[in-house]
C-alpha atoms as a PDB file:
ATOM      1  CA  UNK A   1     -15.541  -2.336  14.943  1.00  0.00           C
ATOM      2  CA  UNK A   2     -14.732  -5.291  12.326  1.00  0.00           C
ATOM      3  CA  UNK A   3     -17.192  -6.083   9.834  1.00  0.00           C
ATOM      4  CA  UNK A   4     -17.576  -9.142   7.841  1.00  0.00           C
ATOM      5  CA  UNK A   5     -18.340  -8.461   4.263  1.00  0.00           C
ATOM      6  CA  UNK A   6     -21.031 -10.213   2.527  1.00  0.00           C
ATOM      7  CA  UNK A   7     -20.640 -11.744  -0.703  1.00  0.00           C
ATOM      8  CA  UNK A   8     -23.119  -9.263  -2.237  1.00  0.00           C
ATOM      9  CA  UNK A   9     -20.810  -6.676  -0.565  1.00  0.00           C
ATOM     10  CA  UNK A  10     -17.480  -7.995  -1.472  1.00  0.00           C
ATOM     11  CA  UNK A  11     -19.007  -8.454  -5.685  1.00  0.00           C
ATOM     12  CA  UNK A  12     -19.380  -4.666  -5.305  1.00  0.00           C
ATOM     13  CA  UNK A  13     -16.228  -4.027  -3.799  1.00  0.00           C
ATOM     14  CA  UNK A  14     -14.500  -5.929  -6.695  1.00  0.00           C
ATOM     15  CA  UNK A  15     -14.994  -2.704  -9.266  1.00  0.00           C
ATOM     16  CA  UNK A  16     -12.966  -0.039  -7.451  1.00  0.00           C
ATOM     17  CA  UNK A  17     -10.420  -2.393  -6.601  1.00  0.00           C
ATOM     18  CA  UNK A  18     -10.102  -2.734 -10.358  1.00  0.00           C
ATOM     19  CA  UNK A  19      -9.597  -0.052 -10.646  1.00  0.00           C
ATOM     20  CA  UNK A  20      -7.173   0.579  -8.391  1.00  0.00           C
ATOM     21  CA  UNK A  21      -5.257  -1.871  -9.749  1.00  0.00           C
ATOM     22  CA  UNK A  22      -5.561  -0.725 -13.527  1.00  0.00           C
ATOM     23  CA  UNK A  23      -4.476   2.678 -12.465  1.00  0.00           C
ATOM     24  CA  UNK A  24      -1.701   1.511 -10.772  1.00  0.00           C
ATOM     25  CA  UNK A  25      -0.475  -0.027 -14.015  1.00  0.00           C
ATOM     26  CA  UNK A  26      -1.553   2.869 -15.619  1.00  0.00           C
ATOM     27  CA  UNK A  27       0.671   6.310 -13.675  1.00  0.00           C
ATOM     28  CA  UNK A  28       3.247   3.577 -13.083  1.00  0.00           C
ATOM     29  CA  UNK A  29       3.285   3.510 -17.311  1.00  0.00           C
ATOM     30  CA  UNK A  30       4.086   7.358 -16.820  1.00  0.00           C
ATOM     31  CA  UNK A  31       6.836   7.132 -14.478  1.00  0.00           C
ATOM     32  CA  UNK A  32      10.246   8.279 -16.002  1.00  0.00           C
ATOM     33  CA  UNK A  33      12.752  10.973 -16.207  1.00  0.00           C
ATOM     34  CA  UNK A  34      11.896  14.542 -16.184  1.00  0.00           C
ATOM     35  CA  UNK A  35       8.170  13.705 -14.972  1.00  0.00           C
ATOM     36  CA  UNK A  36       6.635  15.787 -11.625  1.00  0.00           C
ATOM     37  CA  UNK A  37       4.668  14.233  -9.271  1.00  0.00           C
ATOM     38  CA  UNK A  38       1.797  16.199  -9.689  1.00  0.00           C
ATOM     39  CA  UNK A  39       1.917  15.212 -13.134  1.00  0.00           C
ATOM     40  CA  UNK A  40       1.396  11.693 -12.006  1.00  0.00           C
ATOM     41  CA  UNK A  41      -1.307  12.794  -9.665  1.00  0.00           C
ATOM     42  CA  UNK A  42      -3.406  14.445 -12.364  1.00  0.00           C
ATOM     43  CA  UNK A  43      -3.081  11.266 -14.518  1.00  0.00           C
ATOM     44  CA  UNK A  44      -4.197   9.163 -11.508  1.00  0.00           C
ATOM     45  CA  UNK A  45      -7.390  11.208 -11.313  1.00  0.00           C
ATOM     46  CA  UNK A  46      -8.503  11.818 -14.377  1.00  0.00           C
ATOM     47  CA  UNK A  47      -8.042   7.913 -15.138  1.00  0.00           C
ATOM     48  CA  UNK A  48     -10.106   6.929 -11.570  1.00  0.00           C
ATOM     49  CA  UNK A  49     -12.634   9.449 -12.557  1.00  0.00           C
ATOM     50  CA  UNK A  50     -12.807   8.082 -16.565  1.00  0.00           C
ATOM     51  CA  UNK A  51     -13.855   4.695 -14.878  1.00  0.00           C
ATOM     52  CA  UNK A  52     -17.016   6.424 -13.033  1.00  0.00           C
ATOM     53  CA  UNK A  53     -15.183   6.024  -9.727  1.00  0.00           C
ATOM     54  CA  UNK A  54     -14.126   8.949  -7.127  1.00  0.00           C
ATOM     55  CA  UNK A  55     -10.645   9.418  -5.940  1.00  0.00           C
ATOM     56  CA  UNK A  56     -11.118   8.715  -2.010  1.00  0.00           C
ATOM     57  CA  UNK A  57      -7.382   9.875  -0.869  1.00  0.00           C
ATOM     58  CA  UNK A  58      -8.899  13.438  -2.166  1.00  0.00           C
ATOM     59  CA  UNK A  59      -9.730  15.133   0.430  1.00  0.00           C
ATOM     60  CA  UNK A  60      -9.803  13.013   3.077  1.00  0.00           C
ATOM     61  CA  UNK A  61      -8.845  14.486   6.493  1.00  0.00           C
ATOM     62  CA  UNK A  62      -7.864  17.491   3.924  1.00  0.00           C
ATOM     63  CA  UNK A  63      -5.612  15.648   2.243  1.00  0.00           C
ATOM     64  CA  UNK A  64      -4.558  17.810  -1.122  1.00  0.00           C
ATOM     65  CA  UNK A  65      -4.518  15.495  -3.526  1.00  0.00           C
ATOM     66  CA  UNK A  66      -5.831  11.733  -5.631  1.00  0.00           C
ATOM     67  CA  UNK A  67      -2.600   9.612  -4.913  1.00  0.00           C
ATOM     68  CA  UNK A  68       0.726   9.641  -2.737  1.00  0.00           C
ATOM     69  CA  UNK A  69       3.609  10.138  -4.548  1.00  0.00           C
ATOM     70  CA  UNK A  70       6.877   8.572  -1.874  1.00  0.00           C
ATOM     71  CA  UNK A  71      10.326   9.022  -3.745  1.00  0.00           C
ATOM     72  CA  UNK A  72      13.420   7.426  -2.579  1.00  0.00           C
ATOM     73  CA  UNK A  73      13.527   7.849   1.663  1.00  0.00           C
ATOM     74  CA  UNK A  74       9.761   8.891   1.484  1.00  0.00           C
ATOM     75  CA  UNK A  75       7.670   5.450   2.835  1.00  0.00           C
ATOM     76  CA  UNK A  76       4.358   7.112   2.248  1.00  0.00           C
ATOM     77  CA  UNK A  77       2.095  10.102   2.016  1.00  0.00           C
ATOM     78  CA  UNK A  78       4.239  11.823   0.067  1.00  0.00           C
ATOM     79  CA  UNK A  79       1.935  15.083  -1.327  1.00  0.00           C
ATOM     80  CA  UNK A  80       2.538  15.630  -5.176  1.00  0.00           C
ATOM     81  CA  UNK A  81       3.915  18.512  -6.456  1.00  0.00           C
ATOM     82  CA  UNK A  82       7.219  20.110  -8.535  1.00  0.00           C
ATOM     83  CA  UNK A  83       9.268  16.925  -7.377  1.00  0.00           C
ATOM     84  CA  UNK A  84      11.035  15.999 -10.347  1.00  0.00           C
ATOM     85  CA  UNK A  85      11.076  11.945 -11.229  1.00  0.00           C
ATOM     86  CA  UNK A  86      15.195  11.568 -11.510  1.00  0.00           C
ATOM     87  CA  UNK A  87      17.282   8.495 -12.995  1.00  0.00           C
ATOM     88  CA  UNK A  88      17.852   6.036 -10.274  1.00  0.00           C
ATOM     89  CA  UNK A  89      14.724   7.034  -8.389  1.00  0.00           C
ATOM     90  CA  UNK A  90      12.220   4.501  -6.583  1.00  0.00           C
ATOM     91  CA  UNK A  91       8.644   6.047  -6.713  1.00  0.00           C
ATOM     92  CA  UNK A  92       6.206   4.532  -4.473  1.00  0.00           C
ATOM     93  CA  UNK A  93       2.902   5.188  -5.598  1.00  0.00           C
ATOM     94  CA  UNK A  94      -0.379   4.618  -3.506  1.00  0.00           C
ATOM     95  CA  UNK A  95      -4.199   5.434  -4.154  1.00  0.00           C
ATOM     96  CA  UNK A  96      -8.024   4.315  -3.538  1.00  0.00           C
ATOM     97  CA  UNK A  97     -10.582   4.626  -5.470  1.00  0.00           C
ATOM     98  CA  UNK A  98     -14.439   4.665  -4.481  1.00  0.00           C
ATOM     99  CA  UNK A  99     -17.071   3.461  -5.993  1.00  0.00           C
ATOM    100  CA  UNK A 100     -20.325   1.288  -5.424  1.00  0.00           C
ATOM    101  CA  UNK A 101     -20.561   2.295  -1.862  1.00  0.00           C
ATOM    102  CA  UNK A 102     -17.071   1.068  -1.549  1.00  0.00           C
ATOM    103  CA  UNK A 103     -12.984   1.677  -1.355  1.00  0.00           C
ATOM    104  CA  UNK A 104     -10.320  -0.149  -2.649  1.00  0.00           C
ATOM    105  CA  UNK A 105      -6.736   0.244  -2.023  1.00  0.00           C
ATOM    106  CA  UNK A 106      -3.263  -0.834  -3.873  1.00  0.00           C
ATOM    107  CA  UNK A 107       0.011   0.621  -3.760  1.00  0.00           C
ATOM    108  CA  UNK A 108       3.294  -0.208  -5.888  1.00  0.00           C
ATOM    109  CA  UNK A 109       6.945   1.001  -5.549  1.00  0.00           C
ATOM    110  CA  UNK A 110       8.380   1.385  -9.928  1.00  0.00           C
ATOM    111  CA  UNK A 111      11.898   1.511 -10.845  1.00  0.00           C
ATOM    112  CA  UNK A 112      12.963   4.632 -12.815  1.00  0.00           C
ATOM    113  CA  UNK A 113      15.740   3.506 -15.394  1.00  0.00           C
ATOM    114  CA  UNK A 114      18.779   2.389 -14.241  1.00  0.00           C
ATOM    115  CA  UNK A 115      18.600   1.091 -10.332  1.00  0.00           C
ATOM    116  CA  UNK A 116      20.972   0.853  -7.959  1.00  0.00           C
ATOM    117  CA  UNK A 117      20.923  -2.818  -6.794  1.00  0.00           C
ATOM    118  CA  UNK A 118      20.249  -2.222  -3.923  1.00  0.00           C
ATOM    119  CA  UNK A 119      17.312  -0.586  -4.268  1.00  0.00           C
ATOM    120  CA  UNK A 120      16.377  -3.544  -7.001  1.00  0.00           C
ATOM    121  CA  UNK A 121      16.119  -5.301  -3.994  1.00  0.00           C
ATOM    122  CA  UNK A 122      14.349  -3.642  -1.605  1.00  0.00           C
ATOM    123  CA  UNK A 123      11.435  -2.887  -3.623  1.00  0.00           C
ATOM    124  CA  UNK A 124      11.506  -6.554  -4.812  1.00  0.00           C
ATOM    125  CA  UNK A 125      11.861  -8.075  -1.289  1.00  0.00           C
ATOM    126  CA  UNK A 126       9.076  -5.327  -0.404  1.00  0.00           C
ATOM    127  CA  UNK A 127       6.791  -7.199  -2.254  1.00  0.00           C
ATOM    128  CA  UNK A 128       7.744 -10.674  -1.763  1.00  0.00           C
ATOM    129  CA  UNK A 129       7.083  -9.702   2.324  1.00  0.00           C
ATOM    130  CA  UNK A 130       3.374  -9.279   1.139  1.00  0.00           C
ATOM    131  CA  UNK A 131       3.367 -12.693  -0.948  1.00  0.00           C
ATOM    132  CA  UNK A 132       5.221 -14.683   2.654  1.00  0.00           C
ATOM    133  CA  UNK A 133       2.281 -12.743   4.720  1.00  0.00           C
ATOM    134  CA  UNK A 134      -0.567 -13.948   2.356  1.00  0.00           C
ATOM    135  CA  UNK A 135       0.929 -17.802   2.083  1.00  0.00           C
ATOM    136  CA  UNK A 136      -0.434 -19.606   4.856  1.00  0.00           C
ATOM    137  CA  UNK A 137      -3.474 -16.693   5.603  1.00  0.00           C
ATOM    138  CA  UNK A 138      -7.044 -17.901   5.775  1.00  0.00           C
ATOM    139  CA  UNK A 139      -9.649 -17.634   7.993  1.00  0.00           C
ATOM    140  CA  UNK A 140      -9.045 -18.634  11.951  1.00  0.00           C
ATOM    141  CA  UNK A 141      -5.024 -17.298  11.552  1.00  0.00           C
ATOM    142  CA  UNK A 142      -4.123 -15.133  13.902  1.00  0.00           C
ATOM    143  CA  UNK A 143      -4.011 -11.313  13.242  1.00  0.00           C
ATOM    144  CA  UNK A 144      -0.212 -10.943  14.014  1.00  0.00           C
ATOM    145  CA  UNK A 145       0.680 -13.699  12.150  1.00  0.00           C
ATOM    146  CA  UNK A 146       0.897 -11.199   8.895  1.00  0.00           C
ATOM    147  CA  UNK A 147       3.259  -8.970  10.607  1.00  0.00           C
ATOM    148  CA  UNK A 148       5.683 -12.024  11.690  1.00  0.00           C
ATOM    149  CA  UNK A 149       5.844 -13.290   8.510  1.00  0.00           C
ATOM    150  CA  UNK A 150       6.586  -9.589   6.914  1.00  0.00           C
ATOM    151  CA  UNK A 151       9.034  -8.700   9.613  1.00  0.00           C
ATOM    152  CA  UNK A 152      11.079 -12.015   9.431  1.00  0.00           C
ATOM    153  CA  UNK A 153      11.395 -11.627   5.466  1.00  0.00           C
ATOM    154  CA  UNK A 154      12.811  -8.526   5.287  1.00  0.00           C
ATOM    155  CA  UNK A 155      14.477  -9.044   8.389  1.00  0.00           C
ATOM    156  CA  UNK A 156      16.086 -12.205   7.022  1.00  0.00           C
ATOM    157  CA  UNK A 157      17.053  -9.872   3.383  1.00  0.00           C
ATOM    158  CA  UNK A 158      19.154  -7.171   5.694  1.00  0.00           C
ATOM    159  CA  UNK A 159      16.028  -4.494   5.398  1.00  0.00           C
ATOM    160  CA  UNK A 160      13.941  -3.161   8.578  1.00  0.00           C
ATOM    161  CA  UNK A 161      10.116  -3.075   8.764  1.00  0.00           C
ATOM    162  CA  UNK A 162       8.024   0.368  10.194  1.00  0.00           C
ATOM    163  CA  UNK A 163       6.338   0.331  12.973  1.00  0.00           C
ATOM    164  CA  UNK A 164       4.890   3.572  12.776  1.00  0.00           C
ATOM    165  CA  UNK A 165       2.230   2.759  10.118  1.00  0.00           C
ATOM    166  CA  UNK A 166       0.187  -0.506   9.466  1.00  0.00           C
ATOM    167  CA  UNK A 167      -2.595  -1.958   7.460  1.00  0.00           C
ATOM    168  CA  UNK A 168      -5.757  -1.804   7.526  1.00  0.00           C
ATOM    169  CA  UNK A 169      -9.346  -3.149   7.337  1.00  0.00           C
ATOM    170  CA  UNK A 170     -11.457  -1.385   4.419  1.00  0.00           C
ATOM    171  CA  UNK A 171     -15.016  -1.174   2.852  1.00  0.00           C
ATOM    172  CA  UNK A 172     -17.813   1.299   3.354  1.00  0.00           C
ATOM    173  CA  UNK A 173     -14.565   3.464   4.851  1.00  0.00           C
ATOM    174  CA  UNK A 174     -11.069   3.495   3.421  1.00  0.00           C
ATOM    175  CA  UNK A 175      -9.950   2.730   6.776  1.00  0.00           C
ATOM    176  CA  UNK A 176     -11.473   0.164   8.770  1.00  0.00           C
ATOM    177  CA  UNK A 177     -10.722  -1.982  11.902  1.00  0.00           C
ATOM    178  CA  UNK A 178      -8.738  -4.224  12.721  1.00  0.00           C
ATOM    179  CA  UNK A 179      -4.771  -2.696  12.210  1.00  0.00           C
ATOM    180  CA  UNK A 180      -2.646  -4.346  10.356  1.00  0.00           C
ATOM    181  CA  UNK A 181       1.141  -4.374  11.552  1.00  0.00           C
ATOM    182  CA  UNK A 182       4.311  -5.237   9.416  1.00  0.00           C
ATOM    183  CA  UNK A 183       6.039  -7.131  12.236  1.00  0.00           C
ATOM    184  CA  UNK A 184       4.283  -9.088  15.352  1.00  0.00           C
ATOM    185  CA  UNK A 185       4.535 -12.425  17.168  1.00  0.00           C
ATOM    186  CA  UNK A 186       3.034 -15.254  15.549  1.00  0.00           C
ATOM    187  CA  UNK A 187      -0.130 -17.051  17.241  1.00  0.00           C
ATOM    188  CA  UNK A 188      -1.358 -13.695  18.656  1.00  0.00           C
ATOM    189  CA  UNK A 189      -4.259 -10.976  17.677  1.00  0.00           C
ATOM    190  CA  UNK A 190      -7.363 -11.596  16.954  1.00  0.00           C
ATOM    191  CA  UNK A 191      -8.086 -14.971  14.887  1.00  0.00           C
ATOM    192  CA  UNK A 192      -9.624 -13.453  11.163  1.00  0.00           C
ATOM    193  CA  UNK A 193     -12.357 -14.346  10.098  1.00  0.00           C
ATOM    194  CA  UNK A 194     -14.110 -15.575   6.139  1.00  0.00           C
ATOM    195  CA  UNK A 195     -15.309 -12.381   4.629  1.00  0.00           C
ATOM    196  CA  UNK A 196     -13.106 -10.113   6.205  1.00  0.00           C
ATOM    197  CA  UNK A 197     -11.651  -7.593   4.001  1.00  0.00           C
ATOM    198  CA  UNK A 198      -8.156  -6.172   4.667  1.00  0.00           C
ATOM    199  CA  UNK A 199      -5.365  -3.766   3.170  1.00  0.00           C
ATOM    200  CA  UNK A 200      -1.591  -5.807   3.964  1.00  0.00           C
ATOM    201  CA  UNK A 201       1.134  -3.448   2.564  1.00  0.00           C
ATOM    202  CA  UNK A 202       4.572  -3.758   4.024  1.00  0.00           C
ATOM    203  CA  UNK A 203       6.776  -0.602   3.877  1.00  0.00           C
ATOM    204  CA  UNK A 204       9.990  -1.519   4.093  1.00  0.00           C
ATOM    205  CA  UNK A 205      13.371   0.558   4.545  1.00  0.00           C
ATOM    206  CA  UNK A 206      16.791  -0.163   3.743  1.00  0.00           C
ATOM    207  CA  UNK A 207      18.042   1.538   6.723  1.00  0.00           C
ATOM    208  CA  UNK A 208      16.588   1.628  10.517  1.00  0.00           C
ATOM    209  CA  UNK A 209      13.332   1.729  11.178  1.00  0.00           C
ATOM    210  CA  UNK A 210      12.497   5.219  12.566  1.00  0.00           C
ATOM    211  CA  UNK A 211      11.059   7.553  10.457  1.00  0.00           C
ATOM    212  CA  UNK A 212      10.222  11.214  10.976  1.00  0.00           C
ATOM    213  CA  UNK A 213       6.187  12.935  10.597  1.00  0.00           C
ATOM    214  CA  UNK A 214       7.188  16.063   8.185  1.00  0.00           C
ATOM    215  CA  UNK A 215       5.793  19.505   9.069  1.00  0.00           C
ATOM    216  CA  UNK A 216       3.280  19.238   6.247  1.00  0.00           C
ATOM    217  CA  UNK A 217       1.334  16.845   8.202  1.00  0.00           C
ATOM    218  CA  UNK A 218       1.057  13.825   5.815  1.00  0.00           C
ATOM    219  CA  UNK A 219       4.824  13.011   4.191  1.00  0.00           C
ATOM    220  CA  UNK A 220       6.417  10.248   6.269  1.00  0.00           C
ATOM    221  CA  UNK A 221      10.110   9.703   5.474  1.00  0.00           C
ATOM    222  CA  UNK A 222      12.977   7.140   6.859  1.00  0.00           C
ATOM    223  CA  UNK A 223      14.534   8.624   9.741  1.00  0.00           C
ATOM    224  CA  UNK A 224      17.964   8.113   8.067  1.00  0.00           C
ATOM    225  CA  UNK A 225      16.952   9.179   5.003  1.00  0.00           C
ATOM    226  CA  UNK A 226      17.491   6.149   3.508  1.00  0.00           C
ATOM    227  CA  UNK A 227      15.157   4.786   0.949  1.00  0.00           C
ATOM    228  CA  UNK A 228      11.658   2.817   1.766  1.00  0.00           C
ATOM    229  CA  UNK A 229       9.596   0.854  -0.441  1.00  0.00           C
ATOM    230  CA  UNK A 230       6.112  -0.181  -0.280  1.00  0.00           C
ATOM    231  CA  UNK A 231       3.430  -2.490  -1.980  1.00  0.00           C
ATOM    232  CA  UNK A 232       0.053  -3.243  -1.047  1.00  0.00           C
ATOM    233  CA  UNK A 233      -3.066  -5.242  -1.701  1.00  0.00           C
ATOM    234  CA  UNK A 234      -6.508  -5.248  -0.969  1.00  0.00           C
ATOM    235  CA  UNK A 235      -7.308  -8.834  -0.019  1.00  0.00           C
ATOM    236  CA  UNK A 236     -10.473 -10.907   1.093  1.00  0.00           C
ATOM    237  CA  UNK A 237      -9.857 -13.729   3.927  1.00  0.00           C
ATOM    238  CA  UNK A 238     -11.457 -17.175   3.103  1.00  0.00           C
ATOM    239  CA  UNK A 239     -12.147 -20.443   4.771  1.00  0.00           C
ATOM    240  CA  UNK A 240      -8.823 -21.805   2.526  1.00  0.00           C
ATOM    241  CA  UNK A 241      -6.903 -18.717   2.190  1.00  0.00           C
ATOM    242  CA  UNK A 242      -7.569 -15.162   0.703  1.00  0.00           C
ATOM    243  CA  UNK A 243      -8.749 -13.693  -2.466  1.00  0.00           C
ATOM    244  CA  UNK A 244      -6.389 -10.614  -3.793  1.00  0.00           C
ATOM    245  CA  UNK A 245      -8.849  -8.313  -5.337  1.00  0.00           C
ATOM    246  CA  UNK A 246      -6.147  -5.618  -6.786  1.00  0.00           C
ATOM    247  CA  UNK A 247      -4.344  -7.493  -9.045  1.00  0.00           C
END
């Protein structure tokens, strides 16, 4: 079911998206050379839980752990642990935090030292898909609209969007109706409406499409093991556009 967010309810939802984003900023400050990824997940939750906020990927469907950690040909859910940060790498990093009866949700992809170009420019046309999807987005646009504008960026930049995962609607529950595809045909889906709140967050690969479910249950990587990037916003639809509340 899709709910429409009050303004008292969206006000409340502004703090943990806050704090998403300043935690973002904050393990993407501790991403180098030599660093694990559990290291970065025990930063991410101590910081969440300094800022009287609960980390809601902990836990959740048994999920081990505060944030997903996705190096290189990992797009997402990638658990932390004794992976070692390495010159060259791209580290996508996702996470929610909960608070006031309510989620929020960002994800970046950071740049460790010197980049390949390539990879320069997938994460950056990664998140330039997210700022096409968002430019002509307000209330009465059609759902799939976001996906076509996603799909024919990267498309256009050489790079292939997944189809396996989407976006999401969020609030009370970190995952909420409606779905949120990276690729679609514009004019269809559902037409959005003012006060909706939704997750957009194109993952992008530099390869094909397919990717492959690991045997850990969560860690989703490109089926070519090429590398994916990912970026993602929590944003509030409007009568004239949307309001990004993570950044």
């Amino acid at each position: 079911m899709i709910t429409v967010k009050t303004e008292k309810e969206i006000d409340l939802m502004r703090e943990p998206c806050a704090i998403v984003r300043d935690t973002l900023a904050y393990v993407g400050s501790k991403i180098k050379p030599g660093v694990t990824t559990a290291e970065l997940d025990e930063y991410a939750e101590k910081y969440i839980r300094s800022r009287g906020a609960e980390p809601s990927c902990l836990g959740y469907c048994g999920y081990p752990a505060s944030i997903c950690a996705s190096v290189n040909e990992v797009v997402v859910h990638g658990i932390p642990g004794e992976r070692v940060i390495r010159e060259g790498d791209i580290v996508s990093i996702d996470l929610c935090a909960y608070k006031n009866g309510f989620h929020g949700d960002g994800a970046r992809t950071f740049l460790v030292g010197e980049v390949s170009e390539e990879k320069r420019k997938l994460v950056r046309v990664t998140e330039e898909c997210f700022f096409k999807a968002i430019e002509n987005l307000r209330a009465g646009t059609p759902l799939y609209d976001i996906g076509a504008a996603v799909q024919r960026h990267a498309e256009e930049n050489g790079f292939s969007v997944v189809r396996a995962l989407v976006g999401h609607g969020i609030g009370r529950e970190m995952h909420e109706d409606p779905s949120v595809p990276n690729y679609g045909k514009r004019g269809t889906g559902i037409r959005l409406k003012a006060g909706m709140t939704v997750c957009i967050e194109p993952m992008i690969n530099m390869g094909g499409y397919e990717v492959d479910f690991m045997d850990d249950g969560w860690t989703v990587k490109t089926r070519d093991r090429k590398p994916a990037a990912h970026y993602e916003n929590t944003v509030v639809i409007r009568e004239d556009g949307v309001e990004i509340l993570t950044i």
